[in-house]
Structure formats: structure tokens, C-alpha cells
N, C-alpha and C. Protein backbone atom coordinates (compact mmCIF):
# COMPACT_ATOMS: atom_id res chain seq x y z
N UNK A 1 24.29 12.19 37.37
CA UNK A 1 24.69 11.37 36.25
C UNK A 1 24.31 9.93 36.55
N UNK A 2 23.89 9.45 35.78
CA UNK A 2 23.03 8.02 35.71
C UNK A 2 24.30 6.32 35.80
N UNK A 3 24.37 5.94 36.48
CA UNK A 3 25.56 5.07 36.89
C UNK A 3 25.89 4.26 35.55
N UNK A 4 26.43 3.82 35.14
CA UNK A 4 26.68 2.77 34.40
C UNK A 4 27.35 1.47 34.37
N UNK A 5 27.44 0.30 34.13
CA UNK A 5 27.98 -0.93 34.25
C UNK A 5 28.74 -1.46 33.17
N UNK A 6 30.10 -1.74 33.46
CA UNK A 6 30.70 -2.32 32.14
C UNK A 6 30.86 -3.39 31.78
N UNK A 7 30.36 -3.67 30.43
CA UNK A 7 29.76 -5.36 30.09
C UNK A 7 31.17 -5.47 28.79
N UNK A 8 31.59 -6.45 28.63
CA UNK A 8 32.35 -6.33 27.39
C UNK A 8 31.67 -8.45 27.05
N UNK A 9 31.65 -7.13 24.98
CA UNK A 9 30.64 -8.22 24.27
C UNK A 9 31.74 -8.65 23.15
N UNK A 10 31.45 -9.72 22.29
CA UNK A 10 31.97 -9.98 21.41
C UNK A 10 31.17 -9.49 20.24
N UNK A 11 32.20 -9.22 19.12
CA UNK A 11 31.26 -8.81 18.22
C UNK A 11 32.12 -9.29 16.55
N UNK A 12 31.29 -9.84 15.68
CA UNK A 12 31.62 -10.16 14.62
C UNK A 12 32.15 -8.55 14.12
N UNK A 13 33.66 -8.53 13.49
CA UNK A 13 34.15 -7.72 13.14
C UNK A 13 33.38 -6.54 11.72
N UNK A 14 33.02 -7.58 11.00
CA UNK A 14 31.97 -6.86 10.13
C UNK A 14 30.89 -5.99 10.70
N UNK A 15 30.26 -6.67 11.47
CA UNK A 15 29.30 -5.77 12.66
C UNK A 15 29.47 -4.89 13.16
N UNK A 16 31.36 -4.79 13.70
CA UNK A 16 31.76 -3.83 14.87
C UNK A 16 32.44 -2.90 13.63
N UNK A 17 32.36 -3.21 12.50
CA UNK A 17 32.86 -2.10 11.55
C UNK A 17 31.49 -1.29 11.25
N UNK A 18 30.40 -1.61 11.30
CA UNK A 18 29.33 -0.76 10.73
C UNK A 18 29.06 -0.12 12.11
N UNK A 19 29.47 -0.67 13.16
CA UNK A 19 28.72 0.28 14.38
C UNK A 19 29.79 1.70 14.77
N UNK A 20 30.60 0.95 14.22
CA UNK A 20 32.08 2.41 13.80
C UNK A 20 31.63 3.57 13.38
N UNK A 21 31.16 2.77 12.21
CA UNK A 21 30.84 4.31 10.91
C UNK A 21 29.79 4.54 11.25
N UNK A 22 28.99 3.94 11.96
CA UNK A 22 27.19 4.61 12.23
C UNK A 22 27.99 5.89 13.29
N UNK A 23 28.67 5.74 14.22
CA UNK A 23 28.80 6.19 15.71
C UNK A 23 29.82 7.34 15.22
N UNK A 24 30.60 6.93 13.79
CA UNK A 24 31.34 8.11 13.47
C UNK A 24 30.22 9.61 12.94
N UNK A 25 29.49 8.49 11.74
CA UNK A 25 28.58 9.34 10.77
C UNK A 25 27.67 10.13 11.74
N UNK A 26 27.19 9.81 13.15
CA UNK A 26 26.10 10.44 14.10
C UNK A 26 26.65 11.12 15.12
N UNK A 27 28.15 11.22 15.36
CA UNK A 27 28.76 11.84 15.95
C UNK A 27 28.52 11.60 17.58
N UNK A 28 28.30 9.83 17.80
CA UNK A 28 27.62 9.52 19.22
C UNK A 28 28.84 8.43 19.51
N UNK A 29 28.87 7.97 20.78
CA UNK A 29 29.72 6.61 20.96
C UNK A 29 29.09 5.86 20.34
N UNK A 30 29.92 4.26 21.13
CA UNK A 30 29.75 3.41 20.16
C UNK A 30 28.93 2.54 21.24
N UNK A 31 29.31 2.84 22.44
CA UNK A 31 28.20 2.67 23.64
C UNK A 31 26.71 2.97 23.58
N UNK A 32 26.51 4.47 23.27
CA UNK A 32 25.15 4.98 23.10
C UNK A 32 24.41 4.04 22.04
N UNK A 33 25.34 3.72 21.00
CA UNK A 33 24.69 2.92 19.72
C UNK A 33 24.43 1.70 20.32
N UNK A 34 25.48 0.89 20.87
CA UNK A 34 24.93 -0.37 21.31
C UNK A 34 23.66 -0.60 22.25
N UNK A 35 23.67 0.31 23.33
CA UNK A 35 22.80 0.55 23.77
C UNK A 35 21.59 0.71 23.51
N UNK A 36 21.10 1.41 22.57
CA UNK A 36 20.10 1.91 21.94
C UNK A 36 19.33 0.47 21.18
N UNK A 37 20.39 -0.27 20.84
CA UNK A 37 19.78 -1.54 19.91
C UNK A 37 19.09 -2.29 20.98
N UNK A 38 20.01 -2.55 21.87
CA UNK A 38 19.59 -3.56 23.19
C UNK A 38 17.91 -3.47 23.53
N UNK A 39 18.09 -2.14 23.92
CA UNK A 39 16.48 -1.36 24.31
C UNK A 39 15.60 -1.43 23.21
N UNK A 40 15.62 -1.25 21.61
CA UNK A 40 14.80 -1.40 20.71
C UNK A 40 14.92 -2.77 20.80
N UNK A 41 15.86 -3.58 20.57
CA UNK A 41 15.83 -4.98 20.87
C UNK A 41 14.34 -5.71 21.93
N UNK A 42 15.07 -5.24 23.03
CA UNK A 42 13.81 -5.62 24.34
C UNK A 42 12.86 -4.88 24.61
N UNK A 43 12.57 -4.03 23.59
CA UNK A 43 11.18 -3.37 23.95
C UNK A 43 9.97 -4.47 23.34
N UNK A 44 9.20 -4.38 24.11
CA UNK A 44 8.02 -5.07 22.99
C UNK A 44 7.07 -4.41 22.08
N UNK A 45 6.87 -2.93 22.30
CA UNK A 45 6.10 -2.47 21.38
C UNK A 45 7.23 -1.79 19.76
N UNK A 46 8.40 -2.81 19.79
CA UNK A 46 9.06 -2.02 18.49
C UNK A 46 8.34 -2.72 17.32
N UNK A 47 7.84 -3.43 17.00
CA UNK A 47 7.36 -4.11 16.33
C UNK A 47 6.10 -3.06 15.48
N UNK A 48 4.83 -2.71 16.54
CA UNK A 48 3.57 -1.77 16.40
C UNK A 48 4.55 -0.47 16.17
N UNK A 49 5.69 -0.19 16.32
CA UNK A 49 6.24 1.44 16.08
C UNK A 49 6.83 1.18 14.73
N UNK A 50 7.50 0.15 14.19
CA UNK A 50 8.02 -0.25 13.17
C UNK A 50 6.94 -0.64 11.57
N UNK A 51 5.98 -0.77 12.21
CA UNK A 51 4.70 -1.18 11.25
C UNK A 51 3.82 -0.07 11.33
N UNK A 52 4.03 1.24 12.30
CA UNK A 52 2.99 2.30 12.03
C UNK A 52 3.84 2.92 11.61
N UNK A 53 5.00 2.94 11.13
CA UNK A 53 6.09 3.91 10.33
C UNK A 53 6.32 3.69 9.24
N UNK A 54 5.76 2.30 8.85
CA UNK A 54 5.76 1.90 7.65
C UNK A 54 4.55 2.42 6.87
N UNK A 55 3.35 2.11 7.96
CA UNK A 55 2.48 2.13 7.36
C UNK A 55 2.65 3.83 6.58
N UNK A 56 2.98 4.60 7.72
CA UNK A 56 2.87 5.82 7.39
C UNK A 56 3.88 6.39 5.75
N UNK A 57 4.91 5.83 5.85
CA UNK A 57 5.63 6.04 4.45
C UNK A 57 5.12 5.15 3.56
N UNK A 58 4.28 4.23 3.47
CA UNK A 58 3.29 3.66 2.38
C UNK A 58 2.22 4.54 2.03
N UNK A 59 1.64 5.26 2.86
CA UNK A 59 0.54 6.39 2.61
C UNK A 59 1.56 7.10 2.01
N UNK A 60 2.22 7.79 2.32
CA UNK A 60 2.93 8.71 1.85
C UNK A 60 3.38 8.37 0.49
N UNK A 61 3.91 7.72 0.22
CA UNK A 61 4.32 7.06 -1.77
C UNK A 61 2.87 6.69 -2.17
N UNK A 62 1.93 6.34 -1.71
CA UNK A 62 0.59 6.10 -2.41
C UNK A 62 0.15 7.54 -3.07
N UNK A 63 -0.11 8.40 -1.77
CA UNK A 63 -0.21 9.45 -2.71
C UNK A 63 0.86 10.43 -3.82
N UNK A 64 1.68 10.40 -3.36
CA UNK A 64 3.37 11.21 -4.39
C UNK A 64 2.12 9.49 -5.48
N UNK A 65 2.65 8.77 -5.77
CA UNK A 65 2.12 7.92 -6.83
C UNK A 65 1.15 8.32 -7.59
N UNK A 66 -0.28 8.85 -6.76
CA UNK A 66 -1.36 9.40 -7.28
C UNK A 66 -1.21 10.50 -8.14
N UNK A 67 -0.04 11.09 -7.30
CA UNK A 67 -0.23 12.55 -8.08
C UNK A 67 0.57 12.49 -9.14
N UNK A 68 1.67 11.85 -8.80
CA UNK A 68 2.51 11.60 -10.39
C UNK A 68 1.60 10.88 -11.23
N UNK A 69 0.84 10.07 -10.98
CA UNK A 69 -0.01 9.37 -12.41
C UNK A 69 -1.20 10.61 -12.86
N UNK A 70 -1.51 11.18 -12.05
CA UNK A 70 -2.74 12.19 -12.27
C UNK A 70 -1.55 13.13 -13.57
N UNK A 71 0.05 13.92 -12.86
CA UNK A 71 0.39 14.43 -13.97
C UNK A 71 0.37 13.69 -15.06
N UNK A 72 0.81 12.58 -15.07
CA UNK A 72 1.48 11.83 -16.36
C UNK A 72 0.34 11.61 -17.02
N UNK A 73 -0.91 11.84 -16.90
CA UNK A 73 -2.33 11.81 -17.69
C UNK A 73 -2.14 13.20 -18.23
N UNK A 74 -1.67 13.74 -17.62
CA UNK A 74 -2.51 15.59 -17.70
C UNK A 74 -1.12 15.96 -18.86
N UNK A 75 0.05 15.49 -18.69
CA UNK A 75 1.06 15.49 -19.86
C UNK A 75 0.63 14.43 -21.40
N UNK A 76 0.49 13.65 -21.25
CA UNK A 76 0.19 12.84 -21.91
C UNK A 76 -1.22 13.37 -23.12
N UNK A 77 -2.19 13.84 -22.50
CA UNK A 77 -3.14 14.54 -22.82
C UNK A 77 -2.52 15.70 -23.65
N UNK A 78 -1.62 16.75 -22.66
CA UNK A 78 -0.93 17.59 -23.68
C UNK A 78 -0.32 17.36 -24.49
N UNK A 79 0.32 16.42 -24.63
CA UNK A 79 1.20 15.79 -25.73
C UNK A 79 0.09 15.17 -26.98
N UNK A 80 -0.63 14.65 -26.72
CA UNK A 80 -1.70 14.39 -27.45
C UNK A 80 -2.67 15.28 -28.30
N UNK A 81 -2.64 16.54 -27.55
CA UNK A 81 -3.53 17.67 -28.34
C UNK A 81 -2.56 18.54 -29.12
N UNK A 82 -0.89 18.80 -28.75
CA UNK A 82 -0.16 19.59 -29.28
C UNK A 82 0.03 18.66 -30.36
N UNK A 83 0.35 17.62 -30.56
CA UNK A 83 0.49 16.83 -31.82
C UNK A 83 -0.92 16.09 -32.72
N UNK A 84 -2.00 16.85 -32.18
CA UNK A 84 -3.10 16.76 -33.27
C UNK A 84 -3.31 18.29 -33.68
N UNK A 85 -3.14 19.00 -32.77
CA UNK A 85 -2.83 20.70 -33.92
C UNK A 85 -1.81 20.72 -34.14
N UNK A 86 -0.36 20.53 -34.40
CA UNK A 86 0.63 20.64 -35.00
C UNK A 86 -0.05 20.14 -36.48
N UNK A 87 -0.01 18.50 -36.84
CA UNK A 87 -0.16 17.65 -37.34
C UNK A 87 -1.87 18.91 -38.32
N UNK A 88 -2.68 19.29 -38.13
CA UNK A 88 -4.18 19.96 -38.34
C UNK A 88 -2.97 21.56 -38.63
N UNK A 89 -2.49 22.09 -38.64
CA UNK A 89 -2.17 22.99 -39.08
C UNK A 89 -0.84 23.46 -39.77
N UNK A 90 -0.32 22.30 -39.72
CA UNK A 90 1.23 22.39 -40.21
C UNK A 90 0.92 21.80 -41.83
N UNK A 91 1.47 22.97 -43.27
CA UNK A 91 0.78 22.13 -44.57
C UNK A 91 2.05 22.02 -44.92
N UNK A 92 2.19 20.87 -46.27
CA UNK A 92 3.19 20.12 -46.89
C UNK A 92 4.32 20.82 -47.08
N UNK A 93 5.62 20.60 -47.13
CA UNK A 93 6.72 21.55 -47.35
C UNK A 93 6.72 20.90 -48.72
N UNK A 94 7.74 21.94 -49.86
CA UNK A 94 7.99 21.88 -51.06
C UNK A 94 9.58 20.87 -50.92
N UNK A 95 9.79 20.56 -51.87
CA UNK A 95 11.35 19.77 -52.10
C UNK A 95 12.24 20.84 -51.81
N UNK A 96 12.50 21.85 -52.58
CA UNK A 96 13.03 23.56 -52.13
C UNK A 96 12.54 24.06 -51.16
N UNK A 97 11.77 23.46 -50.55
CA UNK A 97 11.88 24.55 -49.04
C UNK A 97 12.28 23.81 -47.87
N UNK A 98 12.65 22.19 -48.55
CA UNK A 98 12.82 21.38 -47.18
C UNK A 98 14.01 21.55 -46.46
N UNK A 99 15.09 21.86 -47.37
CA UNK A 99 16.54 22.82 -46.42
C UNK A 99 16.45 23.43 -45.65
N UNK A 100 15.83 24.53 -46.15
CA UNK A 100 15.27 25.43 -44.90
C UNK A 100 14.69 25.63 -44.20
N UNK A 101 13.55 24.56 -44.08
CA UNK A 101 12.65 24.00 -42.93
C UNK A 101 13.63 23.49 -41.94
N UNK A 102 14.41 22.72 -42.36
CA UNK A 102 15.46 21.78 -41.58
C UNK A 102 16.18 22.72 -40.73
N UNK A 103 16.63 23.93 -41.55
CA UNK A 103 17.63 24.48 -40.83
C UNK A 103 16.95 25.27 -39.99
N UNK A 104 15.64 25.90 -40.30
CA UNK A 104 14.93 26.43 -38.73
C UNK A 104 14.27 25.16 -37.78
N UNK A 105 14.21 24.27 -38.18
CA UNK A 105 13.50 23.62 -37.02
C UNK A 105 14.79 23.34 -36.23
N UNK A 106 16.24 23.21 -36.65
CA UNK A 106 17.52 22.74 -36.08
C UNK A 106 17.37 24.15 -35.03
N UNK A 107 17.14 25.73 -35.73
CA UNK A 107 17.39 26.45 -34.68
C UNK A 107 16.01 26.68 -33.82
N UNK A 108 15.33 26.41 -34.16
CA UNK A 108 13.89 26.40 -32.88
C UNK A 108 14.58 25.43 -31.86
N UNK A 109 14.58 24.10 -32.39
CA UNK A 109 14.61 23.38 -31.52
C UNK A 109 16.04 23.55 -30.32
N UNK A 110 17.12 24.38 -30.69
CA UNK A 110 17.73 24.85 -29.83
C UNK A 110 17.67 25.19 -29.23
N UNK A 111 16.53 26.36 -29.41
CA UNK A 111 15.93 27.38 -28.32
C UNK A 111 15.05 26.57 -28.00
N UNK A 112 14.16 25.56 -27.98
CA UNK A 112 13.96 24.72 -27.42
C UNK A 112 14.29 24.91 -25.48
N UNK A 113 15.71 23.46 -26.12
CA UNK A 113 16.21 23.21 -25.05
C UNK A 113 16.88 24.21 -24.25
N UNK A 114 16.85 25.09 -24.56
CA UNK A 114 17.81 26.41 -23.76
C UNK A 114 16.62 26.79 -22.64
N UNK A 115 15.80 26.81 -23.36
CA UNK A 115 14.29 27.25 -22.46
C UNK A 115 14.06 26.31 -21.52
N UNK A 116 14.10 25.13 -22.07
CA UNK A 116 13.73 23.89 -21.10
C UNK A 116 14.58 24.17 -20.16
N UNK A 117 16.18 23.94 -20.66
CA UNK A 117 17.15 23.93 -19.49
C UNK A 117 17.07 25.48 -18.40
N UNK A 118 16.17 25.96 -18.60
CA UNK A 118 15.96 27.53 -17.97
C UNK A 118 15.01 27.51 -16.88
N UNK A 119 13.90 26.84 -17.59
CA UNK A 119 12.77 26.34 -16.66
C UNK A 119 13.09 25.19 -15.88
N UNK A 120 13.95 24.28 -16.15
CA UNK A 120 14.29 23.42 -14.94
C UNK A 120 15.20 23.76 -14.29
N UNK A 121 16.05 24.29 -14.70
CA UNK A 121 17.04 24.70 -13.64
C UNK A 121 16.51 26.10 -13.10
N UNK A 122 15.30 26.50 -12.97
CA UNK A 122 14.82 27.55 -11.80
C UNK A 122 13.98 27.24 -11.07
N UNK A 123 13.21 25.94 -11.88
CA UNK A 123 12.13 25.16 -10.87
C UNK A 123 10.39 25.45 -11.75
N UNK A 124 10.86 26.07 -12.37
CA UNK A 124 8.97 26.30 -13.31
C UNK A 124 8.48 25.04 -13.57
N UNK A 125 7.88 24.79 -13.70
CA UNK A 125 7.15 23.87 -13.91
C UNK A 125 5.70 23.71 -15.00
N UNK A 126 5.87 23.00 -16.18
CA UNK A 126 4.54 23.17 -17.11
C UNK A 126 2.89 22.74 -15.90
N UNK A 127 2.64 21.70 -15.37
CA UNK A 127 1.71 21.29 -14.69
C UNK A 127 1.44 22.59 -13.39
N UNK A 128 2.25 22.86 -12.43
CA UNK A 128 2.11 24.04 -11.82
C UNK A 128 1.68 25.58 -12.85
N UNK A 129 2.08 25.68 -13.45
CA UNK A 129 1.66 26.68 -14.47
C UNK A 129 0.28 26.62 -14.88
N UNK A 130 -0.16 25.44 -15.24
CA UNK A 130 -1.36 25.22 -15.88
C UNK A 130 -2.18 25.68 -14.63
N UNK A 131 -1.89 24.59 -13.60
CA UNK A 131 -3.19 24.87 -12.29
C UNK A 131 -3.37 26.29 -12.25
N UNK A 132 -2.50 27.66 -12.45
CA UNK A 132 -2.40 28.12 -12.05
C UNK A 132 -3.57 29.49 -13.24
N UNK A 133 -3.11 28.88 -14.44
CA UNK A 133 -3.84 29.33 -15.61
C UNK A 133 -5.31 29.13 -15.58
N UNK A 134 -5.75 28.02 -14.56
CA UNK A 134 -7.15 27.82 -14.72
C UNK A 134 -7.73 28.45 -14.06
N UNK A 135 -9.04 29.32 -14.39
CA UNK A 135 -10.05 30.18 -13.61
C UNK A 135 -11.13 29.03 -12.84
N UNK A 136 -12.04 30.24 -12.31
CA UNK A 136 -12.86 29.51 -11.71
C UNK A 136 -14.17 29.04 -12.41
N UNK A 137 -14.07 29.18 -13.70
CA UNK A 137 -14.88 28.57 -14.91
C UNK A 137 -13.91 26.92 -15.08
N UNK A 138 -12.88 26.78 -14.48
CA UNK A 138 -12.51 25.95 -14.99
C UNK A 138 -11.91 25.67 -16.89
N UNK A 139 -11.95 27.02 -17.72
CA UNK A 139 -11.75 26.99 -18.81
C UNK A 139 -9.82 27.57 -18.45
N UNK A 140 -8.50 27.20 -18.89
CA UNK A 140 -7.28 27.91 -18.56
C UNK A 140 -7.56 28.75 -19.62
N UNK A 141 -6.33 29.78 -19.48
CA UNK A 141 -6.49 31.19 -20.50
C UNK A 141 -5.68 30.61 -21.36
N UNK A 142 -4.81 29.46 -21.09
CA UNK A 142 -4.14 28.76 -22.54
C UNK A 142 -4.71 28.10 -23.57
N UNK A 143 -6.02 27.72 -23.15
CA UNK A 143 -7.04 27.18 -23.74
C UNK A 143 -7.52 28.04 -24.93
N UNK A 144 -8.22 29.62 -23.68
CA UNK A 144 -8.40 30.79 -24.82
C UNK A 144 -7.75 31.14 -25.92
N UNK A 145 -6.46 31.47 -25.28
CA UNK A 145 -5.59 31.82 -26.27
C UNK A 145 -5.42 31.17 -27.62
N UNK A 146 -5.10 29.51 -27.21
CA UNK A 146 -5.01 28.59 -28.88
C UNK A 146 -6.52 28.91 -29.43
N UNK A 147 -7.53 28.39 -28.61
CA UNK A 147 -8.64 28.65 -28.84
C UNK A 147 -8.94 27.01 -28.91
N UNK A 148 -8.80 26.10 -27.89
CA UNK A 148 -9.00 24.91 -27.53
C UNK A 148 -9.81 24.96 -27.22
N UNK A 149 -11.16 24.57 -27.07
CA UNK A 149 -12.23 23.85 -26.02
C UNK A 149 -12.38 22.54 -26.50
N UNK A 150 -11.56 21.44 -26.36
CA UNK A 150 -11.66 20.14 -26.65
C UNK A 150 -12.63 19.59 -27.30
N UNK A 151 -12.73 19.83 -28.56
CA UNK A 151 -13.52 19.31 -29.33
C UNK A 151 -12.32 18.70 -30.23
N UNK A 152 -12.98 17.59 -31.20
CA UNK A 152 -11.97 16.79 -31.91
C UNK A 152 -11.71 18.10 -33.24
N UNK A 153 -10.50 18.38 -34.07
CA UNK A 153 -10.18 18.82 -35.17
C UNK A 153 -10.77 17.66 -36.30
């Protein structure tokens, strides 16, 4: 067992309250904690370990960033083509039929969100789905199906 020396420090009470709850929350003394600072304190390379850890969680949100903007194109796009064929195939409702338009779009759109809340709370995902729809033509079979090949309506 490694000897030890007993130093007694002063410590601003605010200070010695957070080194409490660190030493409670980590389940370590309050020794090991002080300790530990001292040595990151007087090391000289904490500085190069502190800036290549950064660097490394800056790469890391650069790309999560990339890829969230790559979806938010690839949604955006969908949102864009479902509301130019909605809009290209949906024709005028009558004064008498607008009740009852109302009252099914009230129950679509229920089932709607029931679906939504189904697919997120299991984890599906529209963008994972798609990658997954696309062949190695690069054409998805959702494409086939509407019968999309991106041309303007």
C-alpha cells in the first residue's frame, strides 16, 4: 500500500460543497478527488489532452451536423414533392361535400398521428426506410410505386 501524507487545506465552502456531491455522485473519497485535480493541475501535458478531446467531440458534432442537414434536405425535398402531388391530384370539393371532406380528413388525420406515435415510439424511422427502399439502380421502389421519377408535374 502506497504511503500517504496528511496535508489539511482550506477550502471555500461552495467549492468543498461541489467536491461533496462529485465524491458522493462517483462513489470515491473526497481525497481521491482532491488529489486527482492537484495531478491534472501539475501535469503539463493537460492542456494537449484537453484540446485533443475537444478536438475530437468537435469532429464528432461536425459530422451528427452533416448528417442531420443531409436529412433535413432529403425531408424537405419530401415534403416538397408530397405537396406538389397532393396539390396535382387532389380536384375542387363541392359546397355539399365540404362537411364531409372535413369530417374524413378530421379522421385520417387521427390515424395520422396514431401511426406517427407508433413509429416513434418503436424507433422506425421515414429516412432509414427510404435508404433502405433504394436499389442498386439507385431508383427506391417508393418511387415505382407513386410512379415518381422527378420530373416536374
Amino acid at each position: 500500500m502506497t504511503k500517504r501524507t496528511r496535508m489539511n487545506v482550506y477550502f471555500d465552502p461552495e467549492l468543498l460543497k461541489q467536491v461533496e456531491a462529485l465524491s458522493l455522485r462517483r462513489k470515491v473519497s473526497k481525497s481521491a478527488i482532491i488529489e486527482a485535480a492537484v495531478a491534472s493541475f501539475l501535469s503539463g501535458d493537460t492542456a494537449d489532452r484537453l484540446g485533443a478531446a475537444m478536438s475530437r467531440r468537435l469532429d464528432r458534432l461536425g459530422r451528427q451536423i452533416d448528417g442531420l442537414d443531409e436529412d433535413l434536405a432529403i425531408l424537405g425535398e419530401t415534403l416538397s414533392l408530397f405537396i406538389r402531388f397532393w396539390l396535382t391530384i387532389t380536384p375542387p370539393i363541392s359546397e355539399a361535400g365540404k362537411e364531409s371532406a372535413r369530417a374524413k380528413g378530421v379522421e385520417r388525420f387521427e390515424g395520422f398521428m396514431q401511426t406517427l406515435g407508433r413509429r416513434l415510439a418503436t424507433g422506425d424511422r421515414f429516412l432509414k426506410e427510404l435508404s433502405r427502399d433504394v436499389d442498386s439502380t439507385g431508383v427506391s421502389s417508393l418511387q415505382e410505386q407513386v410512379g415518381v421519377n422527378g420530373d416536374q408535374p
